[in-house]
N, C-alpha and C. Protein backbone atom coordinates (compact mmCIF):
# COMPACT_ATOMS: atom_id res chain seq x y z
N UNK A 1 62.27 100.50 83.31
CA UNK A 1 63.03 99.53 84.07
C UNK A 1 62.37 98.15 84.00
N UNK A 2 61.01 98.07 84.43
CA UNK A 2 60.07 96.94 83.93
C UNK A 2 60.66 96.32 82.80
N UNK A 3 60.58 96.93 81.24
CA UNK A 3 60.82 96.31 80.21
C UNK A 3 62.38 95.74 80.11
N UNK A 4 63.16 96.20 80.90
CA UNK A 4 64.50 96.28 80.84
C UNK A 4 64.86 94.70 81.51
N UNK A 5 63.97 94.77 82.77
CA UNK A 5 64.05 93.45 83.38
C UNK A 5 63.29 92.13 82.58
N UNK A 6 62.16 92.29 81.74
CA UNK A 6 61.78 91.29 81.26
C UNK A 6 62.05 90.63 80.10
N UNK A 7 63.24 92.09 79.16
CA UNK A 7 64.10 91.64 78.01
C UNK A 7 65.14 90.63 78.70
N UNK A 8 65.30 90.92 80.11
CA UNK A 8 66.73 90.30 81.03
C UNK A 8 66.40 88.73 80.98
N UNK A 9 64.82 88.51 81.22
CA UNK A 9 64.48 87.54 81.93
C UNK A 9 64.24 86.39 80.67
N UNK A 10 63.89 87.09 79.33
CA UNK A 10 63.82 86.85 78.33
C UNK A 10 65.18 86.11 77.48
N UNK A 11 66.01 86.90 77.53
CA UNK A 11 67.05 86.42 77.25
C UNK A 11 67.83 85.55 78.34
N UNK A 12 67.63 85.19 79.47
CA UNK A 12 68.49 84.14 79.91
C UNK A 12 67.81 82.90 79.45
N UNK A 13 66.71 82.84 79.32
CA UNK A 13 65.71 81.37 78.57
C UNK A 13 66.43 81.19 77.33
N UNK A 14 66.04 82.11 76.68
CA UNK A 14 66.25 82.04 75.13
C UNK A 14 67.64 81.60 75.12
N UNK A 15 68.74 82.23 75.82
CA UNK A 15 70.47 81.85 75.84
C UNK A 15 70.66 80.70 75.91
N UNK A 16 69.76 79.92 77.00
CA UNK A 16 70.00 78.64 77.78
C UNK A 16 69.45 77.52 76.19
N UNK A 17 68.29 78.13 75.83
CA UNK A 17 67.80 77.23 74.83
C UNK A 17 68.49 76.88 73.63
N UNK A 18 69.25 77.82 73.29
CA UNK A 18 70.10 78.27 71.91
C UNK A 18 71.64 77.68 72.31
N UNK A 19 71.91 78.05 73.29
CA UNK A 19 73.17 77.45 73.53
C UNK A 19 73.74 76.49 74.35
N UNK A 20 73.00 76.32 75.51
CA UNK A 20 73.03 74.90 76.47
C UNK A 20 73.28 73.72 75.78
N UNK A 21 72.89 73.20 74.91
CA UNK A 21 73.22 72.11 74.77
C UNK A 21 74.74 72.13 73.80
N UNK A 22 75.43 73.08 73.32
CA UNK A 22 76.43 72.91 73.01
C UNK A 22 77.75 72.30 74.70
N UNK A 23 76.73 71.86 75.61
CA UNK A 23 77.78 71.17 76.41
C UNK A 23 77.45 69.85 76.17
N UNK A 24 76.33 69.35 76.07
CA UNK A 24 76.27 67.65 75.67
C UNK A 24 76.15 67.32 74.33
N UNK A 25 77.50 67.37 73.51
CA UNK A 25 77.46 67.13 72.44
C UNK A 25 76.76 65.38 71.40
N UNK A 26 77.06 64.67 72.71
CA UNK A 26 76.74 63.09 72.37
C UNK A 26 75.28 63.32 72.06
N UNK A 27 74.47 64.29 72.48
CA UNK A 27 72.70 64.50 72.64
C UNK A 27 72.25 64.28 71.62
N UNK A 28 71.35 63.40 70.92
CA UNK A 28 70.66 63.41 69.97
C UNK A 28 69.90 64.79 69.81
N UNK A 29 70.21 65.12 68.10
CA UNK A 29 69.73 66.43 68.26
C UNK A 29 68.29 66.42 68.20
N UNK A 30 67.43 65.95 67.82
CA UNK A 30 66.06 65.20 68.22
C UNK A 30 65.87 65.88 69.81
N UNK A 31 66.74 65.06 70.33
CA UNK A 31 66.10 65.57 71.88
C UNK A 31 66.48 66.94 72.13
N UNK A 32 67.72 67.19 72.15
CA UNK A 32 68.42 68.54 71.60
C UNK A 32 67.20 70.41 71.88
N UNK A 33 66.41 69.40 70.63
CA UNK A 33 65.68 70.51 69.69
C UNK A 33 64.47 70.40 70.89
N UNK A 34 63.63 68.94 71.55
CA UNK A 34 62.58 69.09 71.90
C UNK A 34 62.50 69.86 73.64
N UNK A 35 64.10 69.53 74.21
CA UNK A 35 64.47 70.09 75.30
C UNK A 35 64.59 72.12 75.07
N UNK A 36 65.32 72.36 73.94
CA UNK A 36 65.37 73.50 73.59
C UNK A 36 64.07 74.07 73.81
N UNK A 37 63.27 73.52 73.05
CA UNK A 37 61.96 74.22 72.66
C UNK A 37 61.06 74.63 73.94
N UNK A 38 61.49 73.32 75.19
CA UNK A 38 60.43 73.52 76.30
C UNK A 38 61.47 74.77 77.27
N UNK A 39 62.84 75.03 76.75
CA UNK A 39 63.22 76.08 77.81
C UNK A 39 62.78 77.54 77.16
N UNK A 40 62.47 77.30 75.80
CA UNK A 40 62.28 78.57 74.98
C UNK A 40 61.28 78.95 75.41
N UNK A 41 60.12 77.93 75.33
CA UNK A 41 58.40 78.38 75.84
C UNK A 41 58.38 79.59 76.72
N UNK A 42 58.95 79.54 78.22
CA UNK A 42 58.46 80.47 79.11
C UNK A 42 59.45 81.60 78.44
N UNK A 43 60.16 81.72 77.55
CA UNK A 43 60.86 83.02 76.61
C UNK A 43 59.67 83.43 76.20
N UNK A 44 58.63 83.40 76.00
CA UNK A 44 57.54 84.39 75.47
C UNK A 44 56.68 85.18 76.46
N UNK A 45 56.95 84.95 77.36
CA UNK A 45 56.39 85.30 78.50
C UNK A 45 56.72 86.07 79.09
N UNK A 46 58.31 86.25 79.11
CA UNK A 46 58.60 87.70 79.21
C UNK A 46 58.70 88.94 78.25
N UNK A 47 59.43 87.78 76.96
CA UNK A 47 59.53 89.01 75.48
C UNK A 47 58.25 89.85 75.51
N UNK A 48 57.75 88.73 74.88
CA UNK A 48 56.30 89.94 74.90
C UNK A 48 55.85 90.94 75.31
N UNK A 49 55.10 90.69 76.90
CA UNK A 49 54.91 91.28 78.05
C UNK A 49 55.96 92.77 77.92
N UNK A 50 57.26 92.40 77.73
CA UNK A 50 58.36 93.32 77.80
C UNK A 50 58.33 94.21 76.26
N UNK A 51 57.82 94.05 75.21
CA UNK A 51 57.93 94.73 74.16
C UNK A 51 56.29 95.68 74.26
N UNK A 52 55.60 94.93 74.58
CA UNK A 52 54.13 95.68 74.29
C UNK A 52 54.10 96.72 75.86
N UNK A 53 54.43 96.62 76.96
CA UNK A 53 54.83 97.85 78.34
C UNK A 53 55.87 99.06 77.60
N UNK A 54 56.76 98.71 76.82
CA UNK A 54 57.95 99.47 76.44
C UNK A 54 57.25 100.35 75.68
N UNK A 55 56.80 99.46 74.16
CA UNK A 55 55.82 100.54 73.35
C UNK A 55 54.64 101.04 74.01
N UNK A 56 54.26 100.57 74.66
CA UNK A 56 52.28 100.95 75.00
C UNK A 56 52.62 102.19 75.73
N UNK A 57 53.52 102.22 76.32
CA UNK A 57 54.26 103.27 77.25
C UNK A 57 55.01 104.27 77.09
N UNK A 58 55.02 104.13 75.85
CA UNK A 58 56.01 105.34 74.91
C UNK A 58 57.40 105.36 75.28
N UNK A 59 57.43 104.79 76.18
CA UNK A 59 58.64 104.65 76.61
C UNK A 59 60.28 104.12 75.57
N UNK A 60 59.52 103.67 75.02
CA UNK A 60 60.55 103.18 73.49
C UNK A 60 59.72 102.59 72.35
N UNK A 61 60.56 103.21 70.95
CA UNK A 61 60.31 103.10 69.70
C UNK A 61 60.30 101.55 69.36
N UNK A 62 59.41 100.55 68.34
CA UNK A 62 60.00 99.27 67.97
C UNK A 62 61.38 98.88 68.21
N UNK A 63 61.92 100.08 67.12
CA UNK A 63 63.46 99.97 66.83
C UNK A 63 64.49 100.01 68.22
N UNK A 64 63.78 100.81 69.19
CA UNK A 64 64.60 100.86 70.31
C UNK A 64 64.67 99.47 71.67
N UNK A 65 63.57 99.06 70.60
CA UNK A 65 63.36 97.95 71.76
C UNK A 65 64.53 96.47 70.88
N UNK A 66 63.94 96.80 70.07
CA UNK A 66 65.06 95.52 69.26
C UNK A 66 66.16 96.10 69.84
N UNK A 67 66.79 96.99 69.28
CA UNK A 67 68.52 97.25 69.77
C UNK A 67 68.89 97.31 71.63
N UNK A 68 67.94 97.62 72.20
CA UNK A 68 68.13 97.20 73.74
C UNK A 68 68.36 95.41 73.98
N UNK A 69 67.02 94.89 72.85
CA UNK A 69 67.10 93.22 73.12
C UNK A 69 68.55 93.08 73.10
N UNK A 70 68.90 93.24 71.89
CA UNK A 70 70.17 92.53 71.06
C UNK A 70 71.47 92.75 72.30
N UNK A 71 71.45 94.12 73.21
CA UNK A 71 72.68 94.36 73.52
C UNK A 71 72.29 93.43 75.23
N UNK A 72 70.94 93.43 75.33
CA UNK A 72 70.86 92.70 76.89
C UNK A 72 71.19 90.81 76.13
N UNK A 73 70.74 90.51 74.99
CA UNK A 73 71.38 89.15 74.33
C UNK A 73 72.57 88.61 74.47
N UNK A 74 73.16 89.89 73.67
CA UNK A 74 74.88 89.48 73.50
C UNK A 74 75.69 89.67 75.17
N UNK A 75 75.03 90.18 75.89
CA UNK A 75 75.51 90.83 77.42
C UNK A 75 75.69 89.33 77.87
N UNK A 76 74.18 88.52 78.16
CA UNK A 76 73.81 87.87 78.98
C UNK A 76 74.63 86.23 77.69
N UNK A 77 74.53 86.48 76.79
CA UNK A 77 75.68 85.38 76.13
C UNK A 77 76.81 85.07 76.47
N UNK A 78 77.84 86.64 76.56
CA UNK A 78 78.96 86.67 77.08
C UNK A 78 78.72 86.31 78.28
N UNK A 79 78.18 86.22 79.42
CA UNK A 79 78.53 85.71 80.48
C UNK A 79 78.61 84.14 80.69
N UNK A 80 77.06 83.84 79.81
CA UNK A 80 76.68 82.07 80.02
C UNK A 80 77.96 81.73 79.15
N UNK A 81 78.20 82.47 78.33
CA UNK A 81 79.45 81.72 77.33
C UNK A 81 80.67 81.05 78.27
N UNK A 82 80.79 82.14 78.96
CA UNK A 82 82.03 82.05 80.13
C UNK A 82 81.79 80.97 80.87
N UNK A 83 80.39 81.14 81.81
CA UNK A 83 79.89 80.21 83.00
C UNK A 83 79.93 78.98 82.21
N UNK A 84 79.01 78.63 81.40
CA UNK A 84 78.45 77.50 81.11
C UNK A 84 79.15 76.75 80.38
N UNK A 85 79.98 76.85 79.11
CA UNK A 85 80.77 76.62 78.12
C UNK A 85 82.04 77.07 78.39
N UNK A 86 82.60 77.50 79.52
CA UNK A 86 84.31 77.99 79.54
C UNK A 86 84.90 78.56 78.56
N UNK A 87 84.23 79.87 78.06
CA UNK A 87 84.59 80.19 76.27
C UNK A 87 84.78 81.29 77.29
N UNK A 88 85.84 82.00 77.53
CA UNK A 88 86.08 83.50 77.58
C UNK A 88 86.20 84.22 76.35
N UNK A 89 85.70 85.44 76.07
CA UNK A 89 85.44 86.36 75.06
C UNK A 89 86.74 86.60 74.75
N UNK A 90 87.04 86.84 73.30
CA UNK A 90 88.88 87.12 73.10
C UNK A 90 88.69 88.76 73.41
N UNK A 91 89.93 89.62 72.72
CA UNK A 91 89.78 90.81 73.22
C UNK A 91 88.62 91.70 72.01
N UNK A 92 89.08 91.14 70.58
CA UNK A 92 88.21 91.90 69.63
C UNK A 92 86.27 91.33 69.56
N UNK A 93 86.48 90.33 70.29
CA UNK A 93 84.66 90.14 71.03
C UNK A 93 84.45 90.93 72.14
N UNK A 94 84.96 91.56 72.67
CA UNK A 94 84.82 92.43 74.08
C UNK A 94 84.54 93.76 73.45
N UNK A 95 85.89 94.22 72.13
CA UNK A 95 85.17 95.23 72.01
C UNK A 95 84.18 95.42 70.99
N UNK A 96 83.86 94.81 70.53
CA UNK A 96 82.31 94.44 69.61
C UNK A 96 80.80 94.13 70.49
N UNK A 97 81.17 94.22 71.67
CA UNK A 97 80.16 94.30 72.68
C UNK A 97 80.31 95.94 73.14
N UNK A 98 81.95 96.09 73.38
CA UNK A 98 81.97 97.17 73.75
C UNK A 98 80.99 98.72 72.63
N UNK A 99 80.84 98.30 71.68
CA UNK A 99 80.19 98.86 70.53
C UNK A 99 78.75 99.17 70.29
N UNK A 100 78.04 97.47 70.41
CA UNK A 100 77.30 97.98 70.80
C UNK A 100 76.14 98.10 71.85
N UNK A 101 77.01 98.23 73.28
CA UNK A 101 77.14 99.33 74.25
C UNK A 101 76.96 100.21 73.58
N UNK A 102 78.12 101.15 73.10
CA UNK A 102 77.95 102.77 72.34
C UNK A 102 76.74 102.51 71.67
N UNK A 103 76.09 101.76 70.78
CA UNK A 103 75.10 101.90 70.19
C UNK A 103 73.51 102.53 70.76
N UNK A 104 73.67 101.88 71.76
CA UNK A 104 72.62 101.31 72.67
C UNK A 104 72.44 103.20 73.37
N UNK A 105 74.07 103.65 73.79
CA UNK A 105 74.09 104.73 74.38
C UNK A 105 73.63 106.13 73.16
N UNK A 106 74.16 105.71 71.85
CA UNK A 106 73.49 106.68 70.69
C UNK A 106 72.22 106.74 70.89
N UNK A 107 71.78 105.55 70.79
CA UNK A 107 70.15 105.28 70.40
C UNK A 107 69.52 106.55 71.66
N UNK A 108 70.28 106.43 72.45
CA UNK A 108 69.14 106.00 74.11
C UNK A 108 69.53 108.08 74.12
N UNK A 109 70.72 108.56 73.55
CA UNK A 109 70.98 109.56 74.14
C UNK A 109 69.86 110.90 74.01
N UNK A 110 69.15 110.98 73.09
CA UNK A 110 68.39 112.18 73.56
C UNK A 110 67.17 111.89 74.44
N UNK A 111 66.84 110.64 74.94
CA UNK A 111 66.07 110.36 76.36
C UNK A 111 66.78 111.05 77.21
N UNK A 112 68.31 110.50 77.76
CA UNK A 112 68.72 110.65 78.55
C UNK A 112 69.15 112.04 78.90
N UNK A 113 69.17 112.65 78.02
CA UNK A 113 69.59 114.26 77.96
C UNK A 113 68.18 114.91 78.01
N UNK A 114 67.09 114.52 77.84
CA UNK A 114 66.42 115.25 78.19
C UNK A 114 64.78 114.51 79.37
N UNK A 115 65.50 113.40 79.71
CA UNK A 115 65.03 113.17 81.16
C UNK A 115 63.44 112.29 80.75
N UNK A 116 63.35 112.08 79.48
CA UNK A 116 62.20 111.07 79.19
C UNK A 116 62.09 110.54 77.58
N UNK A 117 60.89 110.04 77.22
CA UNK A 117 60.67 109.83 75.66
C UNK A 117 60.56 111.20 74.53
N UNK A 118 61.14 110.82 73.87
CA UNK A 118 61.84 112.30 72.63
C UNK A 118 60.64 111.92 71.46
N UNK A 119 59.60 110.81 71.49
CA UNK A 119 59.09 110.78 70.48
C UNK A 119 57.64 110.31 71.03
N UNK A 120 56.99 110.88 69.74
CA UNK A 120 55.03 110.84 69.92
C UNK A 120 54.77 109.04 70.09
């Protein structure tokens, strides 16, 4: 749950950095890039922290930790997309999230069926 929250905390920085400024388009991208960079900074602070607890802990594989990132990414996109930028998701972006969701639930399913980590 730890790692789960600090991929969370991870990706709302990183979202804000990557995509925030697609609201002030007039922005020199100069500044753009140097504003980006200082919201990205405290993004390492959780990634990290959150990948090395996940593995050190057996708790998840490399691979499982990337595909958790990606689906708490695209989660926490779709929302700022909405909030921040007024972009509602069409229906075939909903279910391409909806996907991978299922992915996330493949990956994750023989934890969950058998109540912990399935691997050394």
């Amino acid at each position: 749950m730890r790692t789960a929250l600090l991929l969370l905390c991870s990706n709302l920085f990183m979202t804000a950095a990557w995509y925030g400024h697609l609201r002030y388009r007039a922005a020199p991208l100069v500044v753009v890039i140097l504003v980006s960079w200082l919201i990205a900074l405290p993004e390492y602070a959780f990634q990290v922290p959150a990948n090395r607890l996940g593995h050190a802990s057996g708790q998840f594989t490399a691979p499982q930790l990337k595909i958790l990132q990606e689906v708490i990414s695209i989660s926490i996109f779709v929302l700022f997309s909405a909030w921040w930028l007024g972009e509602t998701p069409r229906w075939n972006e909903w279910a391409a999230l909806a996907l991978i969701v299922a992915a996330v639930i493949v990956m994750l399913y023989p934890q969950l069926r058998h109540g912990g980590p399935t691997h050394q």
